[in-house]
N, C-alpha and C. Protein backbone atom coordinates (compact mmCIF):
# COMPACT_ATOMS: atom_id res chain seq x y z
N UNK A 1 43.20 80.92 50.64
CA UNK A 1 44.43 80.75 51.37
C UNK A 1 44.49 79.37 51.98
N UNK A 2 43.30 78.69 52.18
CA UNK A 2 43.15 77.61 52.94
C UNK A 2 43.64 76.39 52.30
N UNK A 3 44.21 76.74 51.05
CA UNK A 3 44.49 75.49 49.67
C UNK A 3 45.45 75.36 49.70
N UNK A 4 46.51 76.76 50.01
CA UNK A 4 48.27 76.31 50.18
C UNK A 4 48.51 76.11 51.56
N UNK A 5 47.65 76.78 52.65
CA UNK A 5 48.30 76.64 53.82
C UNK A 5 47.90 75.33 54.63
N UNK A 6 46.71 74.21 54.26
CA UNK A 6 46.59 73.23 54.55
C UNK A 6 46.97 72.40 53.78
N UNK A 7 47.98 72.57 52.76
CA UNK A 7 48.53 71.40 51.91
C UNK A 7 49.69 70.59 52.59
N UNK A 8 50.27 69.92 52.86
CA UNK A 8 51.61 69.60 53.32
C UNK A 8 53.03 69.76 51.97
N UNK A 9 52.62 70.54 51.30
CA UNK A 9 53.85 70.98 50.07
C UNK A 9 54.66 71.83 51.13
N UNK A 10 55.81 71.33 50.49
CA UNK A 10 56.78 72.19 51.55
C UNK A 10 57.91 71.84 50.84
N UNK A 11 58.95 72.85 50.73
CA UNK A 11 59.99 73.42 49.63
C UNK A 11 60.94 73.23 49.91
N UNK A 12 61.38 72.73 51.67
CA UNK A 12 62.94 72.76 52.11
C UNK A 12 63.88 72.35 51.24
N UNK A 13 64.88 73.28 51.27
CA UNK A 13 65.59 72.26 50.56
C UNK A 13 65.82 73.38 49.17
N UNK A 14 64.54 73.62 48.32
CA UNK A 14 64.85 73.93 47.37
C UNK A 14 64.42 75.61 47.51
N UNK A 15 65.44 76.23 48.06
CA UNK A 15 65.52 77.85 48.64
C UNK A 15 65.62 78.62 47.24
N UNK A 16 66.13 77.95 46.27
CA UNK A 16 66.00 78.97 45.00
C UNK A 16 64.34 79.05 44.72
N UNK A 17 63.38 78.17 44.76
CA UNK A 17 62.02 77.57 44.26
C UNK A 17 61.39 78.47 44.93
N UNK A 18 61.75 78.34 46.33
CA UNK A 18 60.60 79.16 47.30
C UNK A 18 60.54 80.38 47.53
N UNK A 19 62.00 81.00 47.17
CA UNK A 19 62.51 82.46 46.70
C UNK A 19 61.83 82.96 45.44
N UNK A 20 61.77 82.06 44.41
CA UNK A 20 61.37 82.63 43.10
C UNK A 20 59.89 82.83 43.03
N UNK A 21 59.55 81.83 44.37
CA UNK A 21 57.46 82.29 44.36
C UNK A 21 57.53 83.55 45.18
N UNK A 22 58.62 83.57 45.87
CA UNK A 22 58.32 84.63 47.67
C UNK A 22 58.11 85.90 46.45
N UNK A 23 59.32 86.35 45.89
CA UNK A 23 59.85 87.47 45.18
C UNK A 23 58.50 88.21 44.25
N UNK A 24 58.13 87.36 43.33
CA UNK A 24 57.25 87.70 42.72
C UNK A 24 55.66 88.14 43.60
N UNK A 25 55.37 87.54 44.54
CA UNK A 25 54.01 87.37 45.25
C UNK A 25 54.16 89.09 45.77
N UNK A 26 55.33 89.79 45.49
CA UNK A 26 54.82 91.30 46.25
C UNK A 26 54.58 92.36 44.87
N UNK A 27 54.22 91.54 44.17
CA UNK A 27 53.92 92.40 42.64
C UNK A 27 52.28 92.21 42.35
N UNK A 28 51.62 91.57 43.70
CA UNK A 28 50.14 91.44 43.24
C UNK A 28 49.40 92.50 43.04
N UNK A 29 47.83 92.36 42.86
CA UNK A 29 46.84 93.40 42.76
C UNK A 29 45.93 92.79 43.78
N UNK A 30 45.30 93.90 44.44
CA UNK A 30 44.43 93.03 45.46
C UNK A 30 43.57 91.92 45.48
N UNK A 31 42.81 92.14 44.24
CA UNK A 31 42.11 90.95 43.83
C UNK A 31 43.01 89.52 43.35
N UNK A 32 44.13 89.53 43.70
CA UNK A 32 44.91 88.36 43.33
C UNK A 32 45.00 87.88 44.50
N UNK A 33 43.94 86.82 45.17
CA UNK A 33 44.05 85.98 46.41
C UNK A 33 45.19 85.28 45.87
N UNK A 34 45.26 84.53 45.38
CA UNK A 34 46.20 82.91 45.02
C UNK A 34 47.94 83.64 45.60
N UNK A 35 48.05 84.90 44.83
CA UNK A 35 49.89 85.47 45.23
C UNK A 35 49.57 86.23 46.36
N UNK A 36 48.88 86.10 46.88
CA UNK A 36 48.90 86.46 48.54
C UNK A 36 49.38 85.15 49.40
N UNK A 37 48.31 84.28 48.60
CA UNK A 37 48.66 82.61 49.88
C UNK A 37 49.96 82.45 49.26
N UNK A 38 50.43 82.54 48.26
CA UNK A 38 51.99 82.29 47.73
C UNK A 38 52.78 82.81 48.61
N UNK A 39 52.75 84.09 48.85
CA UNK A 39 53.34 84.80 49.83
C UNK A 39 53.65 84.45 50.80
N UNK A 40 52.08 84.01 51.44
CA UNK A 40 51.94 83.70 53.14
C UNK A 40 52.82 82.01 53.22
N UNK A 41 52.94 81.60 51.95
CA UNK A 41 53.74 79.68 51.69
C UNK A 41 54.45 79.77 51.93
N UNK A 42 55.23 80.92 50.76
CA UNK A 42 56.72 81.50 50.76
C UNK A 42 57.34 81.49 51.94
N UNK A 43 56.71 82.55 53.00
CA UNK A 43 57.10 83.00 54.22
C UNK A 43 57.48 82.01 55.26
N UNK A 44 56.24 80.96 55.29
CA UNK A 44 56.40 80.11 56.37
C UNK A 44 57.03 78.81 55.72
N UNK A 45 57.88 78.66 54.78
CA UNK A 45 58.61 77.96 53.92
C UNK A 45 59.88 78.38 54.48
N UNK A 46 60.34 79.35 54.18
CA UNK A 46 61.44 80.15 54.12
C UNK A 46 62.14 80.07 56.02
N UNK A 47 60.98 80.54 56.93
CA UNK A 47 60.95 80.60 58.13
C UNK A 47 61.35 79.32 58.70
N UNK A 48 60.73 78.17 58.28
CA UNK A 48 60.45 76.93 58.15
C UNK A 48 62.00 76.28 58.50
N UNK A 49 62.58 76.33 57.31
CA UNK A 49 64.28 76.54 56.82
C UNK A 49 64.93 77.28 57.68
N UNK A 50 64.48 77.89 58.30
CA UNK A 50 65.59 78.94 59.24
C UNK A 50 65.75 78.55 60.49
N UNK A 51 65.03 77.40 61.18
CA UNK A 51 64.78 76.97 62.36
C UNK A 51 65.16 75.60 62.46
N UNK A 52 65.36 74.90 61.01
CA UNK A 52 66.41 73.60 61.35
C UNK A 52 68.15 73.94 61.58
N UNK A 53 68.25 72.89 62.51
CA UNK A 53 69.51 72.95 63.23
C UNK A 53 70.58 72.89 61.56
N UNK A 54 70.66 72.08 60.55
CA UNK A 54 71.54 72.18 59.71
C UNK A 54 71.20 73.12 58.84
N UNK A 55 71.81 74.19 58.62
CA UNK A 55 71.46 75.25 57.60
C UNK A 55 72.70 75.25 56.95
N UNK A 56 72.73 75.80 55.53
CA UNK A 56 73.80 76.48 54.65
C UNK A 56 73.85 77.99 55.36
N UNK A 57 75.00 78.76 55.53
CA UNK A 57 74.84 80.32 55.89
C UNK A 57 74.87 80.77 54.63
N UNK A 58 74.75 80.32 53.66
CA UNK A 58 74.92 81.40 52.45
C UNK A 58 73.22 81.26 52.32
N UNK A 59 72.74 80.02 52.51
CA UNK A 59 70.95 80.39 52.21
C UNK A 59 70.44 81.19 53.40
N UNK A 60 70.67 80.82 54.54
CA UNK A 60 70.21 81.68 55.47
C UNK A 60 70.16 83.06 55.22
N UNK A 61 71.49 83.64 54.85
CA UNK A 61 71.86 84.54 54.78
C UNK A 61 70.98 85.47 53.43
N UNK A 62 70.57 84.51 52.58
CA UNK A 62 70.07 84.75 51.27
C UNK A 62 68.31 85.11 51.89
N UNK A 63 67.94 84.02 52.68
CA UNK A 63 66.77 83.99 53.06
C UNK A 63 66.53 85.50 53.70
N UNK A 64 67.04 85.53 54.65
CA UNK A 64 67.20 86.80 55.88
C UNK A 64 66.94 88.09 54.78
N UNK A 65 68.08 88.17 53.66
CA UNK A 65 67.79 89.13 53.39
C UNK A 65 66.74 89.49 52.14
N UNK A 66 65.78 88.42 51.70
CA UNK A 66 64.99 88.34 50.88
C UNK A 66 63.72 88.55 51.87
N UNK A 67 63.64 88.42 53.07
CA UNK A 67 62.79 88.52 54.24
C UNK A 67 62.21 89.63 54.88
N UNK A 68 63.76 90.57 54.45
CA UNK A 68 63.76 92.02 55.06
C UNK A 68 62.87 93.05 53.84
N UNK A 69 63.06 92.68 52.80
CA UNK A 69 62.99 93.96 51.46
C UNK A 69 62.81 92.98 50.25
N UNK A 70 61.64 93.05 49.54
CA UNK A 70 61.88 92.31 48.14
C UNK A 70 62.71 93.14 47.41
N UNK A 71 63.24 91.99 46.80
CA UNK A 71 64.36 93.00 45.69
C UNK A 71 63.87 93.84 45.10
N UNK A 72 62.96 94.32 44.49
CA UNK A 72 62.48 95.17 43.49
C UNK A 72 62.29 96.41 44.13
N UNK A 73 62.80 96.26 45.61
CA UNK A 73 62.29 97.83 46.22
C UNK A 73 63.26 98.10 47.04
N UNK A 74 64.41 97.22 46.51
CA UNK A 74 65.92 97.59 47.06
C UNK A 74 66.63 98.46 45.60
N UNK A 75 68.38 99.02 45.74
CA UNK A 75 68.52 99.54 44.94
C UNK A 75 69.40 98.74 44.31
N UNK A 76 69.35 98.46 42.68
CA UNK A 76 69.50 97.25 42.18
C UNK A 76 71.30 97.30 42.39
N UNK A 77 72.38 98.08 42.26
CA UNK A 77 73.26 98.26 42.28
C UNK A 77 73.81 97.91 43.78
N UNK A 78 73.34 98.16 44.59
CA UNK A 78 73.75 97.78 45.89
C UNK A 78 73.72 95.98 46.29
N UNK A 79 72.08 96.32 45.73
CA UNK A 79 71.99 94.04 45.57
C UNK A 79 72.81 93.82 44.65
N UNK A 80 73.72 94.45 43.78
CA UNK A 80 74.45 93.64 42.82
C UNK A 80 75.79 93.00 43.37
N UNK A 81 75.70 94.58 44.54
CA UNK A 81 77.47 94.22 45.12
C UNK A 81 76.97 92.89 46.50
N UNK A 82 76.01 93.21 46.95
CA UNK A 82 75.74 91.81 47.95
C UNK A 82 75.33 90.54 47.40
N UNK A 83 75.31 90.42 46.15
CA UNK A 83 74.80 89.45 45.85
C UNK A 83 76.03 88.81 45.45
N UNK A 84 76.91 89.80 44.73
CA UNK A 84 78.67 88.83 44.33
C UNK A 84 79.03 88.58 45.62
N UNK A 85 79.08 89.09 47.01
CA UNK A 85 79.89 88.60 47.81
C UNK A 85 79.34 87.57 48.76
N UNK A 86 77.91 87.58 48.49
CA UNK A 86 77.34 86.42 48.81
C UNK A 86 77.45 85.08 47.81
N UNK A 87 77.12 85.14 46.67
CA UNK A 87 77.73 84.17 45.39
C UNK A 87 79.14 84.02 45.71
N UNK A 88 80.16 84.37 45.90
CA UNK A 88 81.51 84.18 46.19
C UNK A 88 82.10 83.18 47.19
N UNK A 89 80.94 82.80 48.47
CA UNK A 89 80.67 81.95 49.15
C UNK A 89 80.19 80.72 49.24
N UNK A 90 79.55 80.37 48.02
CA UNK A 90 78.77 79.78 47.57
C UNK A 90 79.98 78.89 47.41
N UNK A 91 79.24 77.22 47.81
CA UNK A 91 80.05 76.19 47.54
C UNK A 91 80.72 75.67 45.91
N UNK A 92 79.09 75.98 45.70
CA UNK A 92 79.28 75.79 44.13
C UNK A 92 79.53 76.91 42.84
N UNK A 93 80.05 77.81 43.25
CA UNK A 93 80.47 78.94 42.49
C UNK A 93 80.93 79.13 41.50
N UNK A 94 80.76 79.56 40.60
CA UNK A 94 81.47 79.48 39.18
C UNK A 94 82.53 80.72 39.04
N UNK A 95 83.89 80.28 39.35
CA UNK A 95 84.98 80.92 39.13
C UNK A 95 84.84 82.51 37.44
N UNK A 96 84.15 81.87 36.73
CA UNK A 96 84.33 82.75 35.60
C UNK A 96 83.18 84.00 35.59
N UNK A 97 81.84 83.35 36.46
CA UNK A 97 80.36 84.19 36.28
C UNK A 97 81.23 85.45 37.14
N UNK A 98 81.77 84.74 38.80
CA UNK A 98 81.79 85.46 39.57
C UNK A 98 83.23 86.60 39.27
N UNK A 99 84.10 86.39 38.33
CA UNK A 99 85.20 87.22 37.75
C UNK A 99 84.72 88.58 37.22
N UNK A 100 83.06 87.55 36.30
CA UNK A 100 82.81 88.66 35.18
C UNK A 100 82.03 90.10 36.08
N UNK A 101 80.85 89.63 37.00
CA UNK A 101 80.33 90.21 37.81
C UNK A 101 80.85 91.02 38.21
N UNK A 102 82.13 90.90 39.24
CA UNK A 102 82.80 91.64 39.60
C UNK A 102 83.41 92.92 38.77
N UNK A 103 84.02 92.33 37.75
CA UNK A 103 84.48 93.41 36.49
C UNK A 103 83.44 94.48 35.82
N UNK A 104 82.37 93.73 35.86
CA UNK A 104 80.86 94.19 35.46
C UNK A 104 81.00 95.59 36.77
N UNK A 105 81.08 95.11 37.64
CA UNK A 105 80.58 96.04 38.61
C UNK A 105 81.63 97.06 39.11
N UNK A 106 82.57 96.69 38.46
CA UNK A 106 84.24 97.73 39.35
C UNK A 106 84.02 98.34 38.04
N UNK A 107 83.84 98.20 36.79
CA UNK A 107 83.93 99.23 35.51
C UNK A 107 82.50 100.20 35.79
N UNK A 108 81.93 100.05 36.25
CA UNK A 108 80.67 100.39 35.94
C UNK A 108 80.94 101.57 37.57
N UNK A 109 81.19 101.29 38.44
CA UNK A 109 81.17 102.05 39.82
C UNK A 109 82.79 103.16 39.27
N UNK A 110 83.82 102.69 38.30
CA UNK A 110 84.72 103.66 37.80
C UNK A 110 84.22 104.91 37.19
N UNK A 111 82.91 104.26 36.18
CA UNK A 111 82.27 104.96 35.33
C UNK A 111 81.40 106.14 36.08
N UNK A 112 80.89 105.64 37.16
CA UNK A 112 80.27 106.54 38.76
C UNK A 112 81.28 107.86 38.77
N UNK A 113 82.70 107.44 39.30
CA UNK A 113 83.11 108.03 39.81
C UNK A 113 84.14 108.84 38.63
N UNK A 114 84.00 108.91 37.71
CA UNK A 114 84.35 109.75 36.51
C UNK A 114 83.34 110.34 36.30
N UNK A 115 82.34 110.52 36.56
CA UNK A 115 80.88 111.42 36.48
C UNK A 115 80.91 112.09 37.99
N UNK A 116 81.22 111.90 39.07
CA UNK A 116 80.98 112.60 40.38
C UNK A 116 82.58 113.37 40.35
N UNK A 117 83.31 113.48 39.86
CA UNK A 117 84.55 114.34 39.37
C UNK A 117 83.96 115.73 38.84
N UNK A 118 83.09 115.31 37.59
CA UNK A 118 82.79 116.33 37.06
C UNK A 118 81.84 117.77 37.98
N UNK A 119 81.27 116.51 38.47
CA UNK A 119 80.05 117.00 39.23
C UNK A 119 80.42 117.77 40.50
N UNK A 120 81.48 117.16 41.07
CA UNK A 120 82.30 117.77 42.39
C UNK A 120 83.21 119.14 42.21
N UNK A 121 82.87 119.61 40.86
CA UNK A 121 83.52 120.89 40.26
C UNK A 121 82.78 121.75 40.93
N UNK A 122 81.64 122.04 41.29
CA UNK A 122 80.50 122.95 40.88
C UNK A 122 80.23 123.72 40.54
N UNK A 123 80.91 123.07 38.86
CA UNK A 123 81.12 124.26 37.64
C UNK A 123 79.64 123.78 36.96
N UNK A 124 78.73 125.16 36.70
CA UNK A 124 77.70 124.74 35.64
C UNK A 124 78.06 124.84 34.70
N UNK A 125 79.25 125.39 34.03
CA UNK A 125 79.79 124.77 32.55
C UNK A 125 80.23 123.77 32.16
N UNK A 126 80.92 122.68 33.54
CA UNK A 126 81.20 121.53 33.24
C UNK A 126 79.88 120.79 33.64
N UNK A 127 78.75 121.34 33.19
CA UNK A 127 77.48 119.99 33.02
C UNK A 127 77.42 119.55 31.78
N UNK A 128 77.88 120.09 30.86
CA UNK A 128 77.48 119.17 29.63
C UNK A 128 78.58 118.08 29.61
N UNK A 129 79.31 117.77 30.17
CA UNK A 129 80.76 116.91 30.50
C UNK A 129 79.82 115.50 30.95
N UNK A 130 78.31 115.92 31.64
CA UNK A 130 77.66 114.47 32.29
C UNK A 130 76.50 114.43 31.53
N UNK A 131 76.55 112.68 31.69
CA UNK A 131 75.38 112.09 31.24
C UNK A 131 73.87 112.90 31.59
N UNK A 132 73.14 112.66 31.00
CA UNK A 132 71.74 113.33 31.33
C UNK A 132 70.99 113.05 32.65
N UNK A 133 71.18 111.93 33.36
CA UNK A 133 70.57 111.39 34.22
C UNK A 133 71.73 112.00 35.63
N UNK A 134 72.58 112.47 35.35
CA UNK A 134 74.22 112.96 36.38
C UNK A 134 73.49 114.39 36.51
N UNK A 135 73.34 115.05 35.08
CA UNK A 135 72.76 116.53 35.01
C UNK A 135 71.61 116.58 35.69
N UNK A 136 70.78 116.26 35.66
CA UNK A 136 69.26 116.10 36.71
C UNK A 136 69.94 116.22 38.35
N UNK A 137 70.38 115.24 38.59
CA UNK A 137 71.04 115.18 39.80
C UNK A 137 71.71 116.64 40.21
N UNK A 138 72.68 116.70 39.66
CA UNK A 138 74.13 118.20 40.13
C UNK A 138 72.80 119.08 39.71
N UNK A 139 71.93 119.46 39.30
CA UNK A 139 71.31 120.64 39.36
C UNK A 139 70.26 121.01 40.68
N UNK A 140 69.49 119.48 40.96
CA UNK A 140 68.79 119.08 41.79
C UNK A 140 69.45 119.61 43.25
N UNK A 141 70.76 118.57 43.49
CA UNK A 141 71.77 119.31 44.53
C UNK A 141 72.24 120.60 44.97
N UNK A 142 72.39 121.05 43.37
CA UNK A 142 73.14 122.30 43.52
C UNK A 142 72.10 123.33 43.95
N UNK A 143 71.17 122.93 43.39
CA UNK A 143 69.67 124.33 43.96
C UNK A 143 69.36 123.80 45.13
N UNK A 144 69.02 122.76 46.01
CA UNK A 144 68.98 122.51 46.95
C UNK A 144 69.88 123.00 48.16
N UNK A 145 71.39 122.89 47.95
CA UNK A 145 72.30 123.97 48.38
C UNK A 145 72.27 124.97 48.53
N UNK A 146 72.03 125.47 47.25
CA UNK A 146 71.42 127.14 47.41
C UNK A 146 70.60 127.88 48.19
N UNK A 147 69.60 126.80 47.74
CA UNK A 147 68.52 127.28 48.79
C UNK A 147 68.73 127.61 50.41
N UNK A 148 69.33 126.13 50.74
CA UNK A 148 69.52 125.80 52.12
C UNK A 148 70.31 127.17 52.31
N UNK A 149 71.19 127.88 52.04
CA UNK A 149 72.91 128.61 51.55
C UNK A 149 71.61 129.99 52.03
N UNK A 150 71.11 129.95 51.15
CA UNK A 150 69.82 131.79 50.85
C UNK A 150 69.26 131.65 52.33
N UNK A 151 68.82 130.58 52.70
CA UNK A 151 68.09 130.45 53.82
C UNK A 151 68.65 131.00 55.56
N UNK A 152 69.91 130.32 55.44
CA UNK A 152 70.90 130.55 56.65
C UNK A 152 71.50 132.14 56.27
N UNK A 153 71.71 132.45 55.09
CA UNK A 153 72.37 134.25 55.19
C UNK A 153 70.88 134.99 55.42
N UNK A 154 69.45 134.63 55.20
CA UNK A 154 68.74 135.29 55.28
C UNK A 154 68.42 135.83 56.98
N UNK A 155 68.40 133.92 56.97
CA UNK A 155 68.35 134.29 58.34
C UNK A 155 69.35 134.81 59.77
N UNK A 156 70.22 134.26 59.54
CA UNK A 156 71.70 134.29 60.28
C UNK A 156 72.60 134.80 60.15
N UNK A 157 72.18 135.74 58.66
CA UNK A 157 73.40 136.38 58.15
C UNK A 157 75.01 135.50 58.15
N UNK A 158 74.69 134.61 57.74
CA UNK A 158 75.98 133.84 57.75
C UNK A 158 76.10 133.26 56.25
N UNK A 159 77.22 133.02 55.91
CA UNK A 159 77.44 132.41 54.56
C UNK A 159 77.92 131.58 54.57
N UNK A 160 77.52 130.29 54.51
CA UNK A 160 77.53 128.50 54.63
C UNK A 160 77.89 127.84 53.42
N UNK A 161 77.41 128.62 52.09
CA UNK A 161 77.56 127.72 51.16
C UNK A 161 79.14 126.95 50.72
N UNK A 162 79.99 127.61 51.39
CA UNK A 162 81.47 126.71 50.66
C UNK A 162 81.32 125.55 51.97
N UNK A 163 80.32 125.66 52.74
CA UNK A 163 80.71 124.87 54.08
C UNK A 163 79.54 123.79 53.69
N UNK A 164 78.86 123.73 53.21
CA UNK A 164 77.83 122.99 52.32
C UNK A 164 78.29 122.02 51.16
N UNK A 165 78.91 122.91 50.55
CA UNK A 165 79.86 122.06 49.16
C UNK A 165 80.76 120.90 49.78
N UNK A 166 81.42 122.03 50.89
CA UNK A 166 82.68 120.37 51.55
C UNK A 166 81.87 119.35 52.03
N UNK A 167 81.04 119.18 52.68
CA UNK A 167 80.15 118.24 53.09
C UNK A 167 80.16 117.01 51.68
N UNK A 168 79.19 117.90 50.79
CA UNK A 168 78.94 117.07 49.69
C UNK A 168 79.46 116.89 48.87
N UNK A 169 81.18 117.18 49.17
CA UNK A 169 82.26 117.00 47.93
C UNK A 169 83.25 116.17 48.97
């Protein structure tokens, strides 16, 4: 560790560079000293940048949240939608990437919600209507409901389950 952290290398400036070492350094194996001190560079690189008076807010903002959660253990669809509206800000933005992205992501969240239609039936004949990975899910839910549903009439003699469904419909 003593090789990167007494070097005077230092990244300001280039927040894509020091991002692309930070990101990767949480995919090590223990015996990988070297992407640990990457890590520990990364960090106080990144930190480094956050404490001069002239900042970009779109890197800050980029930094902060690369700081909180490496991407790989966020959910990639959610960073997709923060990442266009952070790119959208961006000085240097490319009018056509950021069109396609968007379209990429409004067809694709349509495609969501033409599968949670089906699913919001809670018809088990309309499961073959969903993708395989939708079917896992509505069955997962739906017995989970149940259960919860068996649990409260067992105990409480009460019958919850249509009061269960509205919740999750």
């Amino acid at each position: 560790m003593a090789e990167i952290e007494n070097s005077n290398i230092s990244f300001l400036g280039d927040i894509n560079g020091i991002l692309s070492l930070y990101e990767p350094s949480f995919l090590l194996f223990e015996s990988e000293h070297f992407l640990e001190e990457a890590k520990c560079f990364a960090i106080n690189d990144l930190e480094k940048y956050m404490r001069r008076t002239s900042m970009d807010d779109v890197d800050v903002a980029m930094i902060k949240h690369a700081l909180e959660l490496p991407l790989h253990w966020r959910m990639s669809r959610m960073e997709a939608r923060w990442f266009i509206d952070i790119y959208e800000r961006k000085k240097d933005m490319n009018p056509t990437l950021l069109a396609m992205a968007k379209l990429d992501f409004n067809m694709l969240q349509s495609s969501y919600q033409e599968d949670l239609k089906y699913a919001s039936r809670w018809d088990v004949n309309a499961i073959d209507q969903l993708p395989y990975y939708m079917r896992v899910c509505f069955l997962a839910l739906r017995n989970s409901i149940n259960e919860i549903a068996f649990q409260v009439v067992k105990d409480q003699g009460v019958d919850v389950i249509q009061f269960l469904k509205n919740v999750i419909e």
